[in-house]
Structure formats: structure tokens, C-alpha cells
PDB file of N, CA and C in Angstrom:
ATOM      1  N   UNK A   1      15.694  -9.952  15.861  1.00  0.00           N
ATOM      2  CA  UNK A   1      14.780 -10.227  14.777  1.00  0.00           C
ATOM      3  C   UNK A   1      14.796 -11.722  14.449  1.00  0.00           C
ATOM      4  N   UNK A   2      16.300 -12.246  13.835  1.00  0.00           N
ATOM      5  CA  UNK A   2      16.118 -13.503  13.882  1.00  0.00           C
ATOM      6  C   UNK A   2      16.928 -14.237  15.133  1.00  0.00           C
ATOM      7  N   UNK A   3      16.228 -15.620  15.456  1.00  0.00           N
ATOM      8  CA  UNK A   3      17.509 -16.408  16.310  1.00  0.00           C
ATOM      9  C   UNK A   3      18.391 -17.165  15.722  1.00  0.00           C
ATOM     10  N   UNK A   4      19.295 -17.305  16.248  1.00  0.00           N
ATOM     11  CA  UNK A   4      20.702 -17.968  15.908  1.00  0.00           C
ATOM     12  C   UNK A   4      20.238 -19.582  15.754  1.00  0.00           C
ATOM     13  N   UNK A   5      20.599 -20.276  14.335  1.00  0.00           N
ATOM     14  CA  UNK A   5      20.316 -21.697  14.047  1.00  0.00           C
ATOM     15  C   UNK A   5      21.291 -22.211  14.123  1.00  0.00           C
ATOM     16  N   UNK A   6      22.576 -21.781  14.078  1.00  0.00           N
ATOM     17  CA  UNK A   6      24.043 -22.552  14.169  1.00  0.00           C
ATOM     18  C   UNK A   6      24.239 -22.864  15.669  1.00  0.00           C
ATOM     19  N   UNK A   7      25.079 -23.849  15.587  1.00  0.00           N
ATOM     20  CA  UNK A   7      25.844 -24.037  16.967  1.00  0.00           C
ATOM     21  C   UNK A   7      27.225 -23.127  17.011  1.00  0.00           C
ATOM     22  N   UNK A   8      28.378 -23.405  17.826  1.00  0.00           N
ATOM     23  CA  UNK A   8      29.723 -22.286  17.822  1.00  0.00           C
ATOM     24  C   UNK A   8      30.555 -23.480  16.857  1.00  0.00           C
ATOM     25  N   UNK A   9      30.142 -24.510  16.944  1.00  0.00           N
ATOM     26  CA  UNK A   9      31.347 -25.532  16.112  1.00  0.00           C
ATOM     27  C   UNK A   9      30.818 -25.166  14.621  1.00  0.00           C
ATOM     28  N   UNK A  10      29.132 -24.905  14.298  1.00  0.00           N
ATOM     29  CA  UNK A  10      29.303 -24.920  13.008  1.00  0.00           C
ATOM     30  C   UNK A  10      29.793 -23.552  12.618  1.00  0.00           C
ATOM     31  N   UNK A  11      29.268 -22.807  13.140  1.00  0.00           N
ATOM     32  CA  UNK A  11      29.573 -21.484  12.953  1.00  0.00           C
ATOM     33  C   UNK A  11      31.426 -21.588  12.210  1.00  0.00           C
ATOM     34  N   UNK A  12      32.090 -21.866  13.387  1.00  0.00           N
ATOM     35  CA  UNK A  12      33.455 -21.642  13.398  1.00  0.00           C
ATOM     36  C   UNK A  12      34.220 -22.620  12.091  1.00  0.00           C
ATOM     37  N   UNK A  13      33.318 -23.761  11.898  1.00  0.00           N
ATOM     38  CA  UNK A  13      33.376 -24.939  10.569  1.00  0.00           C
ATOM     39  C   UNK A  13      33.509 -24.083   9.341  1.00  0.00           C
ATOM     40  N   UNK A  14      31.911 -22.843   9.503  1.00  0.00           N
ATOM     41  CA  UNK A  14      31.966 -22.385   8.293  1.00  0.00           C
ATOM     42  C   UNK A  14      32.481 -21.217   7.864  1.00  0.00           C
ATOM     43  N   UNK A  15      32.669 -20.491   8.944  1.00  0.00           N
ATOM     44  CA  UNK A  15      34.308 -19.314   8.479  1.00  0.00           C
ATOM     45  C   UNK A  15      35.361 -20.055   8.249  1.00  0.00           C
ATOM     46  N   UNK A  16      35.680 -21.035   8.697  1.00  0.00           N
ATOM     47  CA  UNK A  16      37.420 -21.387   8.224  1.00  0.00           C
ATOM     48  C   UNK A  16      37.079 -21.836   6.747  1.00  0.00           C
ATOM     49  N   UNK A  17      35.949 -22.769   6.248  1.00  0.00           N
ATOM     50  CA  UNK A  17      35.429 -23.217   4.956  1.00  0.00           C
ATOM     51  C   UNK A  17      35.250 -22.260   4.110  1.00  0.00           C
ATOM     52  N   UNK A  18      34.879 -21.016   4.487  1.00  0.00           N
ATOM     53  CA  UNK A  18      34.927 -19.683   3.575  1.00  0.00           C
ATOM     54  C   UNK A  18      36.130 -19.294   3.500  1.00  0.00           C
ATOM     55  N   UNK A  19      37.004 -19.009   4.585  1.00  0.00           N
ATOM     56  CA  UNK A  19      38.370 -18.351   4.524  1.00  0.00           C
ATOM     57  C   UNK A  19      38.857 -19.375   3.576  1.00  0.00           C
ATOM     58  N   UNK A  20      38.967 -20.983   3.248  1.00  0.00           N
ATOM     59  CA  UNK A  20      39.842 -21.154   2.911  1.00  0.00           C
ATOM     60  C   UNK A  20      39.557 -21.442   1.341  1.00  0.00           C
ATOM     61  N   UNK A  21      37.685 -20.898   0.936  1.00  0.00           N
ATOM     62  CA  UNK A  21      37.635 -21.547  -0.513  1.00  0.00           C
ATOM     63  C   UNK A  21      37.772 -19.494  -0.587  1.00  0.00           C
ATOM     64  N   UNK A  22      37.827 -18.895  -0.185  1.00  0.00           N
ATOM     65  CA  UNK A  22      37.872 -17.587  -0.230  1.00  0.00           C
ATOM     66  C   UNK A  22      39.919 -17.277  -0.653  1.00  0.00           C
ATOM     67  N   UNK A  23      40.419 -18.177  -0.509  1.00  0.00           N
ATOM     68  CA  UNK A  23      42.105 -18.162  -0.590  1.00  0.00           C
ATOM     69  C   UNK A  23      42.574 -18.597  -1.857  1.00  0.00           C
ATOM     70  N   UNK A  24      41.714 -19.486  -2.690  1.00  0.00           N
ATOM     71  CA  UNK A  24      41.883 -19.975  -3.693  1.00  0.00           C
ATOM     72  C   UNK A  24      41.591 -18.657  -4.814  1.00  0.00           C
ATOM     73  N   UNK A  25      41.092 -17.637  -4.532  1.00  0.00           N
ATOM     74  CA  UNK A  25      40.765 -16.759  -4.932  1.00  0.00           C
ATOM     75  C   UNK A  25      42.724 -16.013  -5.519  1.00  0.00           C
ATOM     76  N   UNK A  26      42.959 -16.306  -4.329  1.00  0.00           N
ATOM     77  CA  UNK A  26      44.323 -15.162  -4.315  1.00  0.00           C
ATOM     78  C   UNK A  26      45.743 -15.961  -4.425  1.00  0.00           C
ATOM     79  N   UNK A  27      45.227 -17.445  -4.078  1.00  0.00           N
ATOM     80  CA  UNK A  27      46.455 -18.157  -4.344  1.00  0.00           C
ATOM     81  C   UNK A  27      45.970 -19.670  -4.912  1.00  0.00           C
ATOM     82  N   UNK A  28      47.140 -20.532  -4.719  1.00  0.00           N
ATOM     83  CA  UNK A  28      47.041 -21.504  -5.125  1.00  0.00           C
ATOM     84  C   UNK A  28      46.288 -21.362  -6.949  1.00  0.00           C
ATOM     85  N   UNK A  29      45.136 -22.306  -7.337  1.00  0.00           N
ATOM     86  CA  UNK A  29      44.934 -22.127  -8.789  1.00  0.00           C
ATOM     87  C   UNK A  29      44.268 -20.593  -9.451  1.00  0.00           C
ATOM     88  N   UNK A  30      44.598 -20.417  -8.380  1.00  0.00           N
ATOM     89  CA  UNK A  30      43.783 -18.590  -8.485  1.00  0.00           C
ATOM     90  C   UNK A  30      42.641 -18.501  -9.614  1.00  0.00           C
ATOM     91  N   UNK A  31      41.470 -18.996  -8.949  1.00  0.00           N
ATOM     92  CA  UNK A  31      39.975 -19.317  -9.890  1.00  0.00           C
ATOM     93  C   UNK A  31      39.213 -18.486  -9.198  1.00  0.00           C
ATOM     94  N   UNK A  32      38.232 -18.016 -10.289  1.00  0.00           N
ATOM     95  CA  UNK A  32      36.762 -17.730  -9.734  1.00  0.00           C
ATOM     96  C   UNK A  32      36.086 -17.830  -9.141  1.00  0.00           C
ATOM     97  N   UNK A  33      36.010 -19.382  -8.741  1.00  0.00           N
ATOM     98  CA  UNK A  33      35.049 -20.309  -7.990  1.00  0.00           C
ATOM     99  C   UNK A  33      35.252 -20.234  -6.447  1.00  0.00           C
ATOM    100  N   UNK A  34      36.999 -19.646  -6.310  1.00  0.00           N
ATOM    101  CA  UNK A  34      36.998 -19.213  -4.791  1.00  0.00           C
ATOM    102  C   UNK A  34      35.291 -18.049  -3.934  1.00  0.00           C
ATOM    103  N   UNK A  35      35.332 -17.424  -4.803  1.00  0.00           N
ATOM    104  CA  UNK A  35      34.248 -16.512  -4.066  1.00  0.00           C
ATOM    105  C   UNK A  35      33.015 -16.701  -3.800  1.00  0.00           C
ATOM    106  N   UNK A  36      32.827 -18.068  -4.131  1.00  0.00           N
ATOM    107  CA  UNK A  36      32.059 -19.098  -3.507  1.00  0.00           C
ATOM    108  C   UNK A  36      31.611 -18.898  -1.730  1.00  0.00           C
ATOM    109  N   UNK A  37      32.944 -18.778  -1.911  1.00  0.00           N
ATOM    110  CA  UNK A  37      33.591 -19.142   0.007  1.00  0.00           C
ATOM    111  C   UNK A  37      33.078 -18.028   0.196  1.00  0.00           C
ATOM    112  N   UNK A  38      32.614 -16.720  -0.080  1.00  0.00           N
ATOM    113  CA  UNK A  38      31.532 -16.042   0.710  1.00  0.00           C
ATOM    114  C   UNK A  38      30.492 -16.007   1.706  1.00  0.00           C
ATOM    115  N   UNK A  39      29.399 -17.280   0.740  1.00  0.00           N
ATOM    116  CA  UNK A  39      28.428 -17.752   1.221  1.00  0.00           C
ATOM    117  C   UNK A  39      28.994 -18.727   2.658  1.00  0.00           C
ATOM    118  N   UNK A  40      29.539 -19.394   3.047  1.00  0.00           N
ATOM    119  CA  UNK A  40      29.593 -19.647   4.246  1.00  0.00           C
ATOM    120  C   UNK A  40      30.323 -18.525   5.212  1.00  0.00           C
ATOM    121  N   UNK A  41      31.011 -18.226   4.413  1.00  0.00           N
ATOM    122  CA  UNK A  41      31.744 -17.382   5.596  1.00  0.00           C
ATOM    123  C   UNK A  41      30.641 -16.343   6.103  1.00  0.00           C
ATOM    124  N   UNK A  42      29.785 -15.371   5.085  1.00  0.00           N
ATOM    125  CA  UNK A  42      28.499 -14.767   5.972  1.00  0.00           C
ATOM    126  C   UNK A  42      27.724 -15.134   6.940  1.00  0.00           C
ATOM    127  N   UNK A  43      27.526 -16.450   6.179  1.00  0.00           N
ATOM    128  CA  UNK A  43      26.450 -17.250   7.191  1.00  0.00           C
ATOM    129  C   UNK A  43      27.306 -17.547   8.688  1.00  0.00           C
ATOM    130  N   UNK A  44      28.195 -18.086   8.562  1.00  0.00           N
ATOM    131  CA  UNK A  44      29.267 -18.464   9.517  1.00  0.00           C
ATOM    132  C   UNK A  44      28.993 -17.055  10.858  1.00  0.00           C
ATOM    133  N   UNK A  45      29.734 -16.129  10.254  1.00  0.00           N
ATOM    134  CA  UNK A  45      29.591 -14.632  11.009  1.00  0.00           C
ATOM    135  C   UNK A  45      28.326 -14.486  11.702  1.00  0.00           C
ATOM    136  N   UNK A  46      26.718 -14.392  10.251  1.00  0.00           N
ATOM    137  CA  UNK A  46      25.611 -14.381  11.228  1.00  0.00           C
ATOM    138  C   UNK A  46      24.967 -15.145  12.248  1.00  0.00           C
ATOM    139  N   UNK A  47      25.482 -16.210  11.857  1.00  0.00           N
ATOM    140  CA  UNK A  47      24.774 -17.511  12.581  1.00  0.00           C
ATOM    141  C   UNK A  47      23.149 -17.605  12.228  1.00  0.00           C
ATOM    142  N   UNK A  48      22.925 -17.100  11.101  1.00  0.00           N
ATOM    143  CA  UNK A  48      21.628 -17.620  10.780  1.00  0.00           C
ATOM    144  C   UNK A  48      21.506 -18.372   9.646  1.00  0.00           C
ATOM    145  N   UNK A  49      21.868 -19.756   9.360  1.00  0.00           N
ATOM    146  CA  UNK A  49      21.591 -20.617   8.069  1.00  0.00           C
ATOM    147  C   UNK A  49      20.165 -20.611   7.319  1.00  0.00           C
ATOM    148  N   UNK A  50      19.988 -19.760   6.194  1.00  0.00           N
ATOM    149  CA  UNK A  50      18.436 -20.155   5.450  1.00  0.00           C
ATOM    150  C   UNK A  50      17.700 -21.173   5.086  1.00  0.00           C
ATOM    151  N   UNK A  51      18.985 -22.148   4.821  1.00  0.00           N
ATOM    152  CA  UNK A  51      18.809 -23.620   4.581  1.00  0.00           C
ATOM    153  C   UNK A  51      18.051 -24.648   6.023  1.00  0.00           C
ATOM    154  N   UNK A  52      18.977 -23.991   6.915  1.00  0.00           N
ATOM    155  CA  UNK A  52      18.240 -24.918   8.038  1.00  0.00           C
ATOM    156  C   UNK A  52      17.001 -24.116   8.410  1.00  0.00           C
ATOM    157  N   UNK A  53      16.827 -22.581   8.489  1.00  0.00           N
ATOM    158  CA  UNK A  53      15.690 -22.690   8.562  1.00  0.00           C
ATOM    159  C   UNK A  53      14.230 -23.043   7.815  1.00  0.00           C
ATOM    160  N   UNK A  54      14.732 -23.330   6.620  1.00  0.00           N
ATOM    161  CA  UNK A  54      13.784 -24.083   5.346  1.00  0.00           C
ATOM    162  C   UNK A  54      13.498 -25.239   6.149  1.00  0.00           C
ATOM    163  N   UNK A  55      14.163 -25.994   6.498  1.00  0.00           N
ATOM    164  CA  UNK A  55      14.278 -27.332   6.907  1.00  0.00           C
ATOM    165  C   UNK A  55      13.851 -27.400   8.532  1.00  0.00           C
ATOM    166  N   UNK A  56      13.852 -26.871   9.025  1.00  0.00           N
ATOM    167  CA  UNK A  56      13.221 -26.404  10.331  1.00  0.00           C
ATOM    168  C   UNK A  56      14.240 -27.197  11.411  1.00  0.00           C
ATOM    169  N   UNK A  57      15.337 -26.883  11.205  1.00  0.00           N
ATOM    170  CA  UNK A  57      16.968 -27.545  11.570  1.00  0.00           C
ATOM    171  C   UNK A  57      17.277 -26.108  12.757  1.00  0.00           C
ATOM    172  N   UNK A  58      17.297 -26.676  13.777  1.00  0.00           N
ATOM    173  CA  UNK A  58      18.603 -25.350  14.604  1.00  0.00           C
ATOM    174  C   UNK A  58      19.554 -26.359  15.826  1.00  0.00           C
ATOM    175  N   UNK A  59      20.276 -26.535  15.914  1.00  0.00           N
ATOM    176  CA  UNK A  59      21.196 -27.181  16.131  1.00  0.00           C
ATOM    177  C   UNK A  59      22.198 -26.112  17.106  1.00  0.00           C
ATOM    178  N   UNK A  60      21.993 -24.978  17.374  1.00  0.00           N
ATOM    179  CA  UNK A  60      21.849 -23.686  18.630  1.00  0.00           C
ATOM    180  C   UNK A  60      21.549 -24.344  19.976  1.00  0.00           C
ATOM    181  N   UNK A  61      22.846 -24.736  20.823  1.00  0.00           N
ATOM    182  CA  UNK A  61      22.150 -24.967  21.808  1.00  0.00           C
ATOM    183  C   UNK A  61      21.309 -23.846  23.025  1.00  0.00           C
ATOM    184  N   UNK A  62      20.326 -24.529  23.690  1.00  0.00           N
ATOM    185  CA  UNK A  62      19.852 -23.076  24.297  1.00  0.00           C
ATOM    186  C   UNK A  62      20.310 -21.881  24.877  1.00  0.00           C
ATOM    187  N   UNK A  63      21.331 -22.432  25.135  1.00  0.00           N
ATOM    188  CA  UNK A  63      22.013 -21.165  26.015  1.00  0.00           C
ATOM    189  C   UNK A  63      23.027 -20.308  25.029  1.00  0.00           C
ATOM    190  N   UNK A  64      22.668 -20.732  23.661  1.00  0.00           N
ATOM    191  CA  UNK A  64      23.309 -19.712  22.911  1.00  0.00           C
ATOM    192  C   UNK A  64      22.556 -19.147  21.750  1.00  0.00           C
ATOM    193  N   UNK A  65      21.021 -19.432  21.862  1.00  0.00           N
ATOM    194  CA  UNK A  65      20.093 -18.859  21.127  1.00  0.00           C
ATOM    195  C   UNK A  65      20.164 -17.187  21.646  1.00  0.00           C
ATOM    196  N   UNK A  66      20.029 -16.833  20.293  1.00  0.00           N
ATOM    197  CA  UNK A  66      19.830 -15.110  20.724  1.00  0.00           C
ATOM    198  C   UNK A  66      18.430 -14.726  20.409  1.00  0.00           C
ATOM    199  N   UNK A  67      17.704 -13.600  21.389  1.00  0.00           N
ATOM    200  CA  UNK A  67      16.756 -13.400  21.459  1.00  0.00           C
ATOM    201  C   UNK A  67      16.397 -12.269  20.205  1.00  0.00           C
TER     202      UNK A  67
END
């Protein structure tokens, strides 16, 4: 349905950026604001950014666009 706009570096950028504002949740100042780290970490997983496709951004190289 959709194609993949991430590359594997961002992809993999933005699960560890979720895992780690997603940790603040459970440790360190243990805040709210951790679950933040959701939003990349989904996107991360799907590989479809809404933002870049607003922006008409895909940064997917070809051989890892999905059909």
C-alpha cells in the first residue's frame, strides 16, 4: 500500500531514539515525556515517515523500496 521513505540507517537511528526516550519512562528521571519515544520508534519499525512524505523526502534507497 505504502512504500518505504526511510533508509536502514534511519530506520535503525529511530528505534534506538525511541527505545531510549521510551527508558526515561522507567528509569533514570522517570517522566512522562518518555512516551514521546513512541512516535519514532513506530515510525522506525514501519519505515514510513508522514513528515517526509509531506515534504516529498524518501531517502529509501532503490533496492530497498517496498512495493
Amino acid at each position: 500500500m505504502f512504500k518505504t521513505n526511510e533508509s536502514t540507517a534511519d530506520r535503525i537511528f529511530r528505534i534506538i531514539l525511541g527505545l531510549v526516550l521510551l527508558s526515561l519512562v522507567f528509569f533514570g528521571p522517570k517522566t512522562n515525556w518518555g512516551y514521546i519515544g513512541i512516535v519514532p520508534l513506530l515510525v522506525g519499525v514501519v519505515g514510513i515517515c508522514p513528515v517526509y512524505r509531506l515534504l516529498g523526502i524518501n531517502n529509501a534507497h532503490k533496492r530497498e523500496l517496498c512495493d
